[in-house]
N, C-alpha and C. Protein backbone atom coordinates (compact mmCIF):
# COMPACT_ATOMS: atom_id res chain seq x y z
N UNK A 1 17.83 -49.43 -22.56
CA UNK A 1 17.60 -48.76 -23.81
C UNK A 1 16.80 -49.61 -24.78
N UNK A 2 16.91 -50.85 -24.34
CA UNK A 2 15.58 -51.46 -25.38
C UNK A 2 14.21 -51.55 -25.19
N UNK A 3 13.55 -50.27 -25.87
CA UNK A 3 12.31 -49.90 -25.69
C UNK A 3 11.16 -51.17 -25.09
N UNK A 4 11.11 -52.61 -25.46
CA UNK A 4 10.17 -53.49 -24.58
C UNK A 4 11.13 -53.86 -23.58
N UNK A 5 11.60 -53.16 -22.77
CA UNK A 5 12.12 -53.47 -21.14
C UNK A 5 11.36 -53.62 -20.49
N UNK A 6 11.08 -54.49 -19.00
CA UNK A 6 10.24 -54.18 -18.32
C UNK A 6 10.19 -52.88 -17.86
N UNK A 7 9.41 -52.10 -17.69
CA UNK A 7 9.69 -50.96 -16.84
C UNK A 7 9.83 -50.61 -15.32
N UNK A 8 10.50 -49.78 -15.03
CA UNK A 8 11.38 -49.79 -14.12
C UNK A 8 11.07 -48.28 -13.18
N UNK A 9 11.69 -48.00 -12.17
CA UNK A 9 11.15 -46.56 -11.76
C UNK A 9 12.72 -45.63 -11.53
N UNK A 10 12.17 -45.06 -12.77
CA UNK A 10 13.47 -44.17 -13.38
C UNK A 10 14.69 -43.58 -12.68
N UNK A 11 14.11 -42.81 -11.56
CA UNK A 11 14.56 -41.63 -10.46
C UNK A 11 15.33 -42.98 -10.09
N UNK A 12 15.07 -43.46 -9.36
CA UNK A 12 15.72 -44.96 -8.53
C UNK A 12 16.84 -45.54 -9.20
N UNK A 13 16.48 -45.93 -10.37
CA UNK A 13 17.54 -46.55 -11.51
C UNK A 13 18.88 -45.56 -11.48
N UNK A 14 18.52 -44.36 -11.89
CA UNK A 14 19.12 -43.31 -12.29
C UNK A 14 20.51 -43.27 -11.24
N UNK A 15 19.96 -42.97 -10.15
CA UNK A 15 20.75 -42.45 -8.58
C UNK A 15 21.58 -43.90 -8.18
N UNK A 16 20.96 -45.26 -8.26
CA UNK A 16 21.62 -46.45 -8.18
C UNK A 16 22.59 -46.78 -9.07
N UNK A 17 22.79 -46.44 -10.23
CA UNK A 17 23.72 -46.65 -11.15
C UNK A 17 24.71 -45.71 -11.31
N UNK A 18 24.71 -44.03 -10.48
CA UNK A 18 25.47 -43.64 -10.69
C UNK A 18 26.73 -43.86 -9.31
N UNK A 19 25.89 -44.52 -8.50
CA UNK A 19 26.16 -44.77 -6.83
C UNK A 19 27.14 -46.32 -7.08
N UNK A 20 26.56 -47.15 -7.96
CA UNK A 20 27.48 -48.17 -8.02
C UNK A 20 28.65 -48.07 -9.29
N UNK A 21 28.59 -47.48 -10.23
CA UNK A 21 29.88 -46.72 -11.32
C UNK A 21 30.36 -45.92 -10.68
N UNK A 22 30.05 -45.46 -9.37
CA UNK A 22 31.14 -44.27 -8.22
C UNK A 22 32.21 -45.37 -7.66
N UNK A 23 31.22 -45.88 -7.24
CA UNK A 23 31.90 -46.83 -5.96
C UNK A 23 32.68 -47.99 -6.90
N UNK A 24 31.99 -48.47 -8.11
CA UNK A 24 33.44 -49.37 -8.67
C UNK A 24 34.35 -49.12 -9.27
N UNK A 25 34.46 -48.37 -9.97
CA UNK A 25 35.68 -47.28 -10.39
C UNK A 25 36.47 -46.61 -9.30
N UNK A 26 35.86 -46.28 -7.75
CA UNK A 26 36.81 -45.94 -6.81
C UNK A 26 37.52 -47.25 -5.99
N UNK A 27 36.85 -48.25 -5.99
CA UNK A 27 37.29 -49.31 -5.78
C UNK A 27 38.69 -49.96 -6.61
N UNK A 28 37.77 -49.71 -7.57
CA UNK A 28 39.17 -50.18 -8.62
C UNK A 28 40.40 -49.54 -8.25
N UNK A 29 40.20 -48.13 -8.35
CA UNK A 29 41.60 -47.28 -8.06
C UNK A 29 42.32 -47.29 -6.89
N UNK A 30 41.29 -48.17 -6.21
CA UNK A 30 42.22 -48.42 -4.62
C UNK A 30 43.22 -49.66 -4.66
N UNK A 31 42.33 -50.57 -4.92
CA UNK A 31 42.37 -51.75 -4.73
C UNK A 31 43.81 -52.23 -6.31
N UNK A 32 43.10 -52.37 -7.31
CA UNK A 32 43.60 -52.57 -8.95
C UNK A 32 44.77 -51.73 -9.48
N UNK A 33 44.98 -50.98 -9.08
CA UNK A 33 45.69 -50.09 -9.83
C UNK A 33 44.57 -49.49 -11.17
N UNK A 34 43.53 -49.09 -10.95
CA UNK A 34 42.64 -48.22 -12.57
C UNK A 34 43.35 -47.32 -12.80
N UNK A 35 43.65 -47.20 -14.10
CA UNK A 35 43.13 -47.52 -15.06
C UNK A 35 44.24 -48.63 -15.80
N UNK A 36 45.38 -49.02 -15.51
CA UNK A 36 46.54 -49.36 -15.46
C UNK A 36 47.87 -48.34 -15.37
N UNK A 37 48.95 -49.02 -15.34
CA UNK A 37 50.68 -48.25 -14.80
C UNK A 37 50.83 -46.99 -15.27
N UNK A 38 50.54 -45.76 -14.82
CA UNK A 38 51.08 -44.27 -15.06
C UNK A 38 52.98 -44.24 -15.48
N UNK A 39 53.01 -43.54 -16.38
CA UNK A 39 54.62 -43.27 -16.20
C UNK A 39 55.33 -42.59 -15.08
N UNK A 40 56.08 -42.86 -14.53
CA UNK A 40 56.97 -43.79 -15.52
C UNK A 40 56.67 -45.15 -15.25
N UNK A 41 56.99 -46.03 -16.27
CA UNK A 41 57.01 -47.35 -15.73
C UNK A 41 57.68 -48.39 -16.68
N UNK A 42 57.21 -47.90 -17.84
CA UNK A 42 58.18 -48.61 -19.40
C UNK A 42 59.29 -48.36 -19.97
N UNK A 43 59.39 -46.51 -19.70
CA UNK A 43 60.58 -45.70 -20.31
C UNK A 43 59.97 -45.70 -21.57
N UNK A 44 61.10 -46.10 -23.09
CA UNK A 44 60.19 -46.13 -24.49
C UNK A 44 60.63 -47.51 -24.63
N UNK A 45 60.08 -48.59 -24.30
CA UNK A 45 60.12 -49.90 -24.96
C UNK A 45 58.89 -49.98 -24.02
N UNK A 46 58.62 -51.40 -25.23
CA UNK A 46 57.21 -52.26 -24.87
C UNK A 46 57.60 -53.36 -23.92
N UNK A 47 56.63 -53.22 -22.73
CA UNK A 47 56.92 -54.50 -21.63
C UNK A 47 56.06 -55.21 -21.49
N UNK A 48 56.06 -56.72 -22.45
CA UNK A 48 55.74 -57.62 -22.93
C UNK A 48 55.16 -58.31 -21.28
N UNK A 49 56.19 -58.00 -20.39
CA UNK A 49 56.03 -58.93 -19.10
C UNK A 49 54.79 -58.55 -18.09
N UNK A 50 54.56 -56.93 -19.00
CA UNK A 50 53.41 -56.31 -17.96
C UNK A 50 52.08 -56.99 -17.94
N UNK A 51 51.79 -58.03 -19.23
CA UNK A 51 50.66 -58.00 -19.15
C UNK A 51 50.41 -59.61 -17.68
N UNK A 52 51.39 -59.44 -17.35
CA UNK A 52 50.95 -60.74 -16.23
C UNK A 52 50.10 -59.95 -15.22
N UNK A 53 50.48 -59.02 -14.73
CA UNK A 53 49.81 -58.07 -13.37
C UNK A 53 48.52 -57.58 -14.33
N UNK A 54 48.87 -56.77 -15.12
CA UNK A 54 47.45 -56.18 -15.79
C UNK A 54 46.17 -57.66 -16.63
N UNK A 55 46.60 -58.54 -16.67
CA UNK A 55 45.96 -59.60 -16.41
C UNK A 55 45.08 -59.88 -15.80
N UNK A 56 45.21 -59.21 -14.14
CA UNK A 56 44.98 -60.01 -12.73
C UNK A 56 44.18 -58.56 -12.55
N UNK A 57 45.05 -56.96 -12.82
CA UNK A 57 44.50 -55.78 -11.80
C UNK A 57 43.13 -55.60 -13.23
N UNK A 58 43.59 -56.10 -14.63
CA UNK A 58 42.50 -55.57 -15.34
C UNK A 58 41.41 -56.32 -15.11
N UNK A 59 40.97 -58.09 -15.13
CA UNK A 59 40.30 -58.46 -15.26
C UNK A 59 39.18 -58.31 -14.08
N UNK A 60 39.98 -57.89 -12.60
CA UNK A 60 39.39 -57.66 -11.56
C UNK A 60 38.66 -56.11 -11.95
N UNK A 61 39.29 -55.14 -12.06
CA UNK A 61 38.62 -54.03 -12.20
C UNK A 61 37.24 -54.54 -13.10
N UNK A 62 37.14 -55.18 -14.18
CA UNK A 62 36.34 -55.47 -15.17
C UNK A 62 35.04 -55.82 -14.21
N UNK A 63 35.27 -56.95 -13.55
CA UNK A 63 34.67 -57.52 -12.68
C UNK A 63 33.80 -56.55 -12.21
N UNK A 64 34.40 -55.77 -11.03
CA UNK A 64 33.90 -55.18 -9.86
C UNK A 64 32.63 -54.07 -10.56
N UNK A 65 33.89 -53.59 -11.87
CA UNK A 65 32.70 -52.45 -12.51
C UNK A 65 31.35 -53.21 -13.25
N UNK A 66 31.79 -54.22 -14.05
CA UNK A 66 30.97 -54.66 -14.97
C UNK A 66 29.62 -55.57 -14.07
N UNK A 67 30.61 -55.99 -13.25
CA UNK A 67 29.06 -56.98 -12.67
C UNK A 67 28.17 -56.20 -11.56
N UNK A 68 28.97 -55.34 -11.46
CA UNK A 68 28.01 -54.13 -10.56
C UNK A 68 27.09 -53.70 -11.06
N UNK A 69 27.03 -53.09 -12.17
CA UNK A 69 26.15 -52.43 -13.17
C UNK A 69 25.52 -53.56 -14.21
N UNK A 70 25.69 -55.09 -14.57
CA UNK A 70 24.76 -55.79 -14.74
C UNK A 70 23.88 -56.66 -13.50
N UNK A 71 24.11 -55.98 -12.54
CA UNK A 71 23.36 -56.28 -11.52
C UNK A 71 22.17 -55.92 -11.73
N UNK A 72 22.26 -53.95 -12.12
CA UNK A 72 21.28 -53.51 -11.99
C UNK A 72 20.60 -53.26 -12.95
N UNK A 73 21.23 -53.87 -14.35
CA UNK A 73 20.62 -54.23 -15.31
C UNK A 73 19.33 -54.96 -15.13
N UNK A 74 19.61 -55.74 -14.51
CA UNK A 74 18.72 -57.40 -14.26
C UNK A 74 17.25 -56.48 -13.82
N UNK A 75 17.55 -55.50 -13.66
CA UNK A 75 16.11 -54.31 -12.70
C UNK A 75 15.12 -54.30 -13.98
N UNK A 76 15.76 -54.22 -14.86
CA UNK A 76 15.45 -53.40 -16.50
C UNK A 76 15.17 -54.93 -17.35
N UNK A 77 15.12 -55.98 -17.22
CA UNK A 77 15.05 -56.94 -18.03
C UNK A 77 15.96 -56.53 -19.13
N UNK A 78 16.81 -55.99 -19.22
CA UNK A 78 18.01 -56.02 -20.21
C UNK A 78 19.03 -56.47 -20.41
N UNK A 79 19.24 -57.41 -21.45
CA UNK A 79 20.20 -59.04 -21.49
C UNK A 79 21.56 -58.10 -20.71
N UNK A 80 22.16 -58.85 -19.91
CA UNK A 80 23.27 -58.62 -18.61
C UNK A 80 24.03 -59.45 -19.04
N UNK A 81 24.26 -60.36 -19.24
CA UNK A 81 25.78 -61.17 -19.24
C UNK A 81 26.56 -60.69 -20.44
N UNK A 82 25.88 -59.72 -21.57
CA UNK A 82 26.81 -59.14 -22.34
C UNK A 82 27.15 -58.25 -21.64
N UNK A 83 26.59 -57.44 -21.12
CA UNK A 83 27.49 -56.27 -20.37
C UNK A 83 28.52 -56.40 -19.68
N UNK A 84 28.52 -57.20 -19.15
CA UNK A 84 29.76 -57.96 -17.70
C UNK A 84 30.83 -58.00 -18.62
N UNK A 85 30.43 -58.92 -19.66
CA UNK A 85 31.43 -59.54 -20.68
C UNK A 85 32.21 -58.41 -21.48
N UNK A 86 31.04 -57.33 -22.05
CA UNK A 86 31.92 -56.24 -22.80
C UNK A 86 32.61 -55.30 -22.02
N UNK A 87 32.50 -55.02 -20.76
CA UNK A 87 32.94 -54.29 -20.06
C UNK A 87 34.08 -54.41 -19.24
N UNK A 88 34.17 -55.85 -18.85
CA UNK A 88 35.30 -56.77 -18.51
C UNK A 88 36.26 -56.88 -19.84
N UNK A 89 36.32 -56.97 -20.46
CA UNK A 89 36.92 -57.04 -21.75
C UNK A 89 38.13 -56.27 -22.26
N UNK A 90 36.85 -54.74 -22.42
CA UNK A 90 37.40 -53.60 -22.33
C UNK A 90 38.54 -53.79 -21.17
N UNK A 91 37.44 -53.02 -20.05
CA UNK A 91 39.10 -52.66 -19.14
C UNK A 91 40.27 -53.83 -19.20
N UNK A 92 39.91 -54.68 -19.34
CA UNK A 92 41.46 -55.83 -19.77
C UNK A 92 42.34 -54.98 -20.25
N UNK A 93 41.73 -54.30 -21.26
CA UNK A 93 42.51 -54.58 -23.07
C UNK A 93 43.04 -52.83 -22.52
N UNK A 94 42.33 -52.00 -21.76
CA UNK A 94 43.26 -50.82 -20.89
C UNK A 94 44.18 -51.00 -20.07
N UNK A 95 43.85 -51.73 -19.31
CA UNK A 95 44.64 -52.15 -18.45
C UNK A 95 46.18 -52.88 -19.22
N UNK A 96 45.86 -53.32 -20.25
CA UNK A 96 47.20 -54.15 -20.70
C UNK A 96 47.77 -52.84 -21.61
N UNK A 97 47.30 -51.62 -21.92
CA UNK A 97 47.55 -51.12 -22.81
C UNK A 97 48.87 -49.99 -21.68
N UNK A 98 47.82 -49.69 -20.49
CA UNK A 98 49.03 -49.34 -19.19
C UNK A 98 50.21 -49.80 -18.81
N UNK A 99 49.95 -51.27 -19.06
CA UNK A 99 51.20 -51.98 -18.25
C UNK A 99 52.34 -52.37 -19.39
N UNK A 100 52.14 -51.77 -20.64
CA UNK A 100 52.52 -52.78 -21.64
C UNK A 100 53.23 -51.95 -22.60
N UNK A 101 52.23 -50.81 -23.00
CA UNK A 101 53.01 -49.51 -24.24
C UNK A 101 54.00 -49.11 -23.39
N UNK A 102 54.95 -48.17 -24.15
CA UNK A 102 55.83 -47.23 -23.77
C UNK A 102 55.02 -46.13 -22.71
N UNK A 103 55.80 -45.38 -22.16
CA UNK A 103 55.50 -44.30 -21.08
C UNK A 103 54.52 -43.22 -21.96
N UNK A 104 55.91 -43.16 -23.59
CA UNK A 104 55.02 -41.83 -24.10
C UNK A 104 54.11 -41.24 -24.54
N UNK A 105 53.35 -42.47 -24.78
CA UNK A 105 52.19 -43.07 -25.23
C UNK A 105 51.14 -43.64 -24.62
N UNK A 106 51.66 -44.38 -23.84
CA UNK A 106 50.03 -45.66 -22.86
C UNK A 106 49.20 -44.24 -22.10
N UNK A 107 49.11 -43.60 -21.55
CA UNK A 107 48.34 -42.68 -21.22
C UNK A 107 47.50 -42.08 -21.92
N UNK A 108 47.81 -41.25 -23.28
CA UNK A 108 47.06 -40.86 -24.53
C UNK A 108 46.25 -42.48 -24.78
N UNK A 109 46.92 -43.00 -24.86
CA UNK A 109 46.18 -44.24 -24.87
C UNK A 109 45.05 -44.81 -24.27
N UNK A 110 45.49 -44.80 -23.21
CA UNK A 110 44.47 -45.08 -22.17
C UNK A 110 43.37 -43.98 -22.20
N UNK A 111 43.54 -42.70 -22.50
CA UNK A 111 42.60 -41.82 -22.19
C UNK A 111 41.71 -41.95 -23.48
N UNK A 112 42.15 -41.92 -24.57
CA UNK A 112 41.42 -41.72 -25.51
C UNK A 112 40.92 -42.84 -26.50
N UNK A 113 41.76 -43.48 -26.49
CA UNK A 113 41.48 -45.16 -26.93
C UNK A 113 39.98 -45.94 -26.18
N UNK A 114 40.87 -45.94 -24.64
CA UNK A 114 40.26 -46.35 -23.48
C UNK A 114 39.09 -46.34 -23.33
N UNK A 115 38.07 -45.06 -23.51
CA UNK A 115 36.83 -44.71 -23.66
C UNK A 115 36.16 -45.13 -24.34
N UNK A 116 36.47 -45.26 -25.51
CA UNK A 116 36.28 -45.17 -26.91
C UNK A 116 35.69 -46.78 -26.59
N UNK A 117 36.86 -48.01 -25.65
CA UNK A 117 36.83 -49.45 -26.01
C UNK A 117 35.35 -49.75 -25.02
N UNK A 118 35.71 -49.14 -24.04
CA UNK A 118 34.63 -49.36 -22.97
C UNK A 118 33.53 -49.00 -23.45
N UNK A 119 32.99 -48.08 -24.00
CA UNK A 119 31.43 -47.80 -24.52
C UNK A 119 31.20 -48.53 -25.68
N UNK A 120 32.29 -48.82 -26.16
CA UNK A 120 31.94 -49.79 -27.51
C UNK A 120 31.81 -50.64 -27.23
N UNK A 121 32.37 -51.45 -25.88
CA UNK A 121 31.99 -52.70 -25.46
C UNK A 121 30.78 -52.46 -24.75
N UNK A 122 30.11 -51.60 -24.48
CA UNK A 122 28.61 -51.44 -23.61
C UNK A 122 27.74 -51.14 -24.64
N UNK A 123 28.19 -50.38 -25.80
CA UNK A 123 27.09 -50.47 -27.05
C UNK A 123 26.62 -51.85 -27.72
N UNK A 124 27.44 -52.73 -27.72
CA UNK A 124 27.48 -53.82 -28.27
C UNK A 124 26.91 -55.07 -27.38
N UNK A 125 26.89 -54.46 -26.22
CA UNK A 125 26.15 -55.36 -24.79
C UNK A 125 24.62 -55.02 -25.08
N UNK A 126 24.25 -53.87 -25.34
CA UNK A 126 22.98 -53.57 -25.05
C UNK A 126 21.97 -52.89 -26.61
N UNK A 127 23.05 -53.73 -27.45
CA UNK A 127 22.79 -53.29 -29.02
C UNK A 127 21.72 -52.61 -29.82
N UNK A 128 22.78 -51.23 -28.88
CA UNK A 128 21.93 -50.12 -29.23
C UNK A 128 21.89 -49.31 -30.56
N UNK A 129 20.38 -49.11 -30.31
CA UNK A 129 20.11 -48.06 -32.44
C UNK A 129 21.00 -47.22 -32.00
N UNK A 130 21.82 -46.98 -33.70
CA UNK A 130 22.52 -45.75 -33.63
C UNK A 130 22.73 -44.29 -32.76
N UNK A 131 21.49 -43.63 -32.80
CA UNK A 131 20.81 -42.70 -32.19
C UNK A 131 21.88 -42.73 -30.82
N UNK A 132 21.43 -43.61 -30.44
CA UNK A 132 21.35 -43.97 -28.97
C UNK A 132 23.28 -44.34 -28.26
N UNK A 133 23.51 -45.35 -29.38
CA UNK A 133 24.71 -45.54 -29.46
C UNK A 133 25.92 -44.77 -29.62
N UNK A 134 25.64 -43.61 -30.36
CA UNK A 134 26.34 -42.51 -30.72
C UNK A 134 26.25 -41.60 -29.18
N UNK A 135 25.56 -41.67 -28.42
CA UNK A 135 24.62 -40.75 -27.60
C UNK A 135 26.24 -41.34 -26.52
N UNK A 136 25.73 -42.65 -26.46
CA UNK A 136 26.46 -43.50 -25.13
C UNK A 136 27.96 -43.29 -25.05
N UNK A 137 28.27 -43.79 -26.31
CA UNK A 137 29.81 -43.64 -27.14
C UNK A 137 30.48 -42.27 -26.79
N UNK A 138 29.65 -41.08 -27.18
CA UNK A 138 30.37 -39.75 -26.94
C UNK A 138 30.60 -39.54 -25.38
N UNK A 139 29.34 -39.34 -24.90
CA UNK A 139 29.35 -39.34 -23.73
C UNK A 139 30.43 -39.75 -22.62
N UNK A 140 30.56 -41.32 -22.66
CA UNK A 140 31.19 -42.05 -21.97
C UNK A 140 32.73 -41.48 -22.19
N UNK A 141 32.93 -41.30 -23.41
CA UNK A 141 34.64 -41.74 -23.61
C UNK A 141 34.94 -40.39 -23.63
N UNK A 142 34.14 -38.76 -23.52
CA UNK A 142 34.96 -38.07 -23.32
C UNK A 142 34.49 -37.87 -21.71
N UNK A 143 33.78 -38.24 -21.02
CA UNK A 143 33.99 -38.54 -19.45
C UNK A 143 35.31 -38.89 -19.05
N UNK A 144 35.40 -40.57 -19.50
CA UNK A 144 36.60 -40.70 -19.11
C UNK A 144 37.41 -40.10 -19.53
N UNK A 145 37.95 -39.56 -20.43
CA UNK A 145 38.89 -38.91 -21.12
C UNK A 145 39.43 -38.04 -20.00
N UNK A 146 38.48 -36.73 -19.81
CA UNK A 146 38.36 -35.90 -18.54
C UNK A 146 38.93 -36.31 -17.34
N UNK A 147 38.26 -37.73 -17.03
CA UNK A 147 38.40 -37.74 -15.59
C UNK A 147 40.02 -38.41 -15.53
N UNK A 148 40.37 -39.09 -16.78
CA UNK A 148 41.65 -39.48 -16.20
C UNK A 148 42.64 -38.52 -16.33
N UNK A 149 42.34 -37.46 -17.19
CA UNK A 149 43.65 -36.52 -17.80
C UNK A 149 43.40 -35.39 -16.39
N UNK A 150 42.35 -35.71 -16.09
CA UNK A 150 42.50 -34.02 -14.85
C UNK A 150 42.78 -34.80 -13.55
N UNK A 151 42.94 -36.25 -13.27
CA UNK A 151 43.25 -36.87 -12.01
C UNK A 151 44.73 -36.94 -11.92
N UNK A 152 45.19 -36.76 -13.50
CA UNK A 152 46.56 -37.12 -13.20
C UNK A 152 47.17 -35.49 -13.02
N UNK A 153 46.72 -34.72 -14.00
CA UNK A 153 47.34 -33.52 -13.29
C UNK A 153 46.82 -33.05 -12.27
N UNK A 154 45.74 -33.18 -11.32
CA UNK A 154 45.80 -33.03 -9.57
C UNK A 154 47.07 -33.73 -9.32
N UNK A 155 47.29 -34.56 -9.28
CA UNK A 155 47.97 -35.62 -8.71
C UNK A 155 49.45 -35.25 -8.84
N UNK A 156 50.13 -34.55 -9.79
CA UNK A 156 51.02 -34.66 -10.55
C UNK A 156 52.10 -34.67 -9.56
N UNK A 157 53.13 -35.51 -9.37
CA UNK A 157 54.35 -35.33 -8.23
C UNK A 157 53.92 -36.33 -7.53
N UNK A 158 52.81 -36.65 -7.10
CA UNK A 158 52.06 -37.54 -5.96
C UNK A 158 52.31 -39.23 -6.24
N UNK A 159 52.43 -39.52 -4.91
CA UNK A 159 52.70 -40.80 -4.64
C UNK A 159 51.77 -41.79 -5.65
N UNK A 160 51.73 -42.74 -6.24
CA UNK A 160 51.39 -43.63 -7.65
C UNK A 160 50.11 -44.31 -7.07
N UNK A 161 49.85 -44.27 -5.57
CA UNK A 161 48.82 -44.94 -5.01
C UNK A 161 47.38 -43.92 -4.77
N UNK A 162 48.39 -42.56 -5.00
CA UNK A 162 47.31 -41.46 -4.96
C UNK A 162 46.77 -41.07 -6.22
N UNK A 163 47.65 -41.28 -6.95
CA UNK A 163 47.26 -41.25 -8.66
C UNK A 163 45.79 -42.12 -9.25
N UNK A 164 46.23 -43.69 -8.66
CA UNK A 164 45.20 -44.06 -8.79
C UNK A 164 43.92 -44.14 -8.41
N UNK A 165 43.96 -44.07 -6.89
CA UNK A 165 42.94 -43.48 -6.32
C UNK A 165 42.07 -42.20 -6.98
N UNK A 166 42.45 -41.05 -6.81
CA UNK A 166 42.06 -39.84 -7.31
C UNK A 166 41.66 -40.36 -8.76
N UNK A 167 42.50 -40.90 -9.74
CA UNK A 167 41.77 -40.90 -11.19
C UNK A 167 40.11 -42.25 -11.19
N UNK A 168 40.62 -43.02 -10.17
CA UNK A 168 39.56 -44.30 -9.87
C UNK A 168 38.02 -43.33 -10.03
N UNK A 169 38.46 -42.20 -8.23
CA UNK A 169 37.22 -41.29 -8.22
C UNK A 169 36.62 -40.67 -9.05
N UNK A 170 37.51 -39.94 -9.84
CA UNK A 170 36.80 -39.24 -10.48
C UNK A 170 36.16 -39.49 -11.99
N UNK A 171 37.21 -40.56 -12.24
CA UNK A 171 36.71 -41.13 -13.52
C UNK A 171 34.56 -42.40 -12.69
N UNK A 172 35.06 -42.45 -11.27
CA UNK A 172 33.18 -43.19 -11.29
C UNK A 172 32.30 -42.02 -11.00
N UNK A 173 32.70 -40.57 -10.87
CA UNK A 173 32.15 -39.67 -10.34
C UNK A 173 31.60 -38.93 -11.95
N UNK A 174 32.54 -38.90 -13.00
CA UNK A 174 32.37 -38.76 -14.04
C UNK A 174 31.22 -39.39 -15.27
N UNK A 175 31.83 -40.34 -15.07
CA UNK A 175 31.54 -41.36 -16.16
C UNK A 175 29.79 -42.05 -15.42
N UNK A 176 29.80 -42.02 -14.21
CA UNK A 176 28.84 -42.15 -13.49
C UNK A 176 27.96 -41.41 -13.98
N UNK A 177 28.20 -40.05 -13.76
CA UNK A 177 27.48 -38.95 -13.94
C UNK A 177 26.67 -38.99 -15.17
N UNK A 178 27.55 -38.90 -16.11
CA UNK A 178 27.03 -39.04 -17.94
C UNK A 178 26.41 -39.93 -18.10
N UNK A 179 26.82 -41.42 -17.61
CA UNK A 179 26.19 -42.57 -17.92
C UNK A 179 24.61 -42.33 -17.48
N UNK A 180 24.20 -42.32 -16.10
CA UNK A 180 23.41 -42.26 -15.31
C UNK A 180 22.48 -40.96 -16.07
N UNK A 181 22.89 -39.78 -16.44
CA UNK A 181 21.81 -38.84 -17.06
C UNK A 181 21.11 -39.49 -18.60
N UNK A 182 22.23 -40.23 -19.16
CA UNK A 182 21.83 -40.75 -20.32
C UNK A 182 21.06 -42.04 -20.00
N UNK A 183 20.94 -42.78 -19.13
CA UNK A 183 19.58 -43.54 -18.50
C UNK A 183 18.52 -43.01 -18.29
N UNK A 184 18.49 -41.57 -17.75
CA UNK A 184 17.25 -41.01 -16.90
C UNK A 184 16.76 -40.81 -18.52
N UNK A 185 17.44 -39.95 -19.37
CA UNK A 185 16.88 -39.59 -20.58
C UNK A 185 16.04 -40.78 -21.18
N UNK A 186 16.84 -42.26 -21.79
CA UNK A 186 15.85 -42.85 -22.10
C UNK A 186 14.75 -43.66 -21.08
N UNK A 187 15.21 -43.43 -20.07
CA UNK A 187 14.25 -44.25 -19.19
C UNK A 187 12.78 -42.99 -18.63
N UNK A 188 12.94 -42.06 -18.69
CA UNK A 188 12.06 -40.57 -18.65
C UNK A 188 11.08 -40.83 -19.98
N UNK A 189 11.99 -40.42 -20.57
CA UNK A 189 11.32 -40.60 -22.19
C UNK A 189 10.50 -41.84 -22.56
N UNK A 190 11.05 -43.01 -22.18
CA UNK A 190 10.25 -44.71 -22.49
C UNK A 190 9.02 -44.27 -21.69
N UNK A 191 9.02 -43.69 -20.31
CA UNK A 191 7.68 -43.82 -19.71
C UNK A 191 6.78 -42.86 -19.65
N UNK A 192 7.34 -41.51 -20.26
CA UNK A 192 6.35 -40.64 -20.88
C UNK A 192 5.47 -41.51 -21.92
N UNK A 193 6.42 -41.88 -23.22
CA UNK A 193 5.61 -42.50 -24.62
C UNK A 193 4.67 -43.53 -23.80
N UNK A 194 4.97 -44.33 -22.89
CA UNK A 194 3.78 -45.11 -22.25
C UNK A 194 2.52 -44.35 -21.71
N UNK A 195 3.13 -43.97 -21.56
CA UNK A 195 1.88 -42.68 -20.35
C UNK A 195 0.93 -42.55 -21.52
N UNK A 196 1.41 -41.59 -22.57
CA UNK A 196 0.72 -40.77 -23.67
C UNK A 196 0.25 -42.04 -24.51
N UNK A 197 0.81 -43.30 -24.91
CA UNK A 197 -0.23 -44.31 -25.33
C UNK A 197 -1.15 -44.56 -24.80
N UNK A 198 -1.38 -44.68 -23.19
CA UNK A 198 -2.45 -44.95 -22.64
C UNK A 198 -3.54 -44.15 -22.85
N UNK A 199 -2.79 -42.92 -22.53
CA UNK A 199 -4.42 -41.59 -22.82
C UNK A 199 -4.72 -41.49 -24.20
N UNK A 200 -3.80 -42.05 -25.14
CA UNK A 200 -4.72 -42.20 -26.66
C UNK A 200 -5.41 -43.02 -26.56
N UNK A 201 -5.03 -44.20 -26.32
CA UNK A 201 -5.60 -45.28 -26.98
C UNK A 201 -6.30 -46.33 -25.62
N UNK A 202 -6.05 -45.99 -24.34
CA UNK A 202 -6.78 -46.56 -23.16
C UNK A 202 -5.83 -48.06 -22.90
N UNK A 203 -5.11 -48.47 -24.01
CA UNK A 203 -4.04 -49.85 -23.30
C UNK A 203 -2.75 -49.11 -23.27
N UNK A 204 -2.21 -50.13 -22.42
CA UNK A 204 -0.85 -49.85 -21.90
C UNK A 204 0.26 -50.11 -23.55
């Protein structure tokens, strides 16, 4: 999104980023427990002790998602080690919010909070104009929102390993999705305005 990027070939970008936010978000949900602990798991008290595991399942999820997708940052000449960093961050701070609030609550939490932390930590990676930021922000956090609140009611009754799985998928199938169209948009758009400078003015 920062208009002097190198440029990049859009279609490609587009389909690769929604292919690796599939696959690390389903990873996560296999592997991590994503998004963190479904109820039951707290009852109504706060479990101070949770954040040792969500420690370990958040910072890994962070990982797998965040350095996946500043991988393919690095395509775009667009500073990457904030992304890793804000994105890793985030899911921590979900992940502890799973293992840690009460039952009646960490879910609303996670869903709507959750979104909200993760795009704010990717707005702030890639410090984006308003416009743009607002664009990312909505997008993202009612994706996830979606994908975790409709994984858990598929799921509902189902074994806690299927929970996560299913919400892993659909939240990289989701959030993939949105993310990845809101690339093509500015990355479509950056190389039209190039195009149409050239035929005005004959330089790139």
């Amino acid at each position: 999104m920062n208009r002097n990027a190198k440029p990049t070939k859009p279609l490609l970008f587009t389909v690769l980023w929604f292919a690796v936010t599939a696959a690390g978000f389903t990873v996560s949900g296999v592997i991590f427990h994503f998004p963190g602990s479904f109820p039951p798991n707290n009852g109504e008290a706060f479990n101070p002790a949770g954040i040792n595991g969500a420690l370990v399942n958040g910072l890994a999820t962070g990982i797998v998602v965040g350095v996946g997708q500043m991988l393919l940052l690095r395509l775009t000449d667009r500073s990457s080690w904030r992304w890793a960093v804000g994105t890793a961050a985030a899911l921590l701070l979900i992940h502890i919010i799973g293992d840690v609030f009460p039952d009646s609550f960490s879910v609303l939490l996670m869903a709507v909070f959750g979104g909200l932390l993760l795009a704010g930590g990717q707005w702030w990676a890639l410090r984006l104009p308003l416009r743009d930021g607002l664009l990312w922000v909505g997008g993202s956090a009612v994706a996830w929102a979606v994908a975790l609140l409709l994984g858990l009611q598929l799921t509902a009754g189902a074994d806690w390993r299927i929970e996560h799985t299913v919400v892993g998928v659909l939240t990289g199938l989701l959030v993939g999705a949105v993310t990845a169209s809101i690339w093509a948009w500015r990355l479509f758009g950056s190389t039209s305005a190039a195009r149409g400078r050239v035929l005005r003015t004959g330089a790139p």
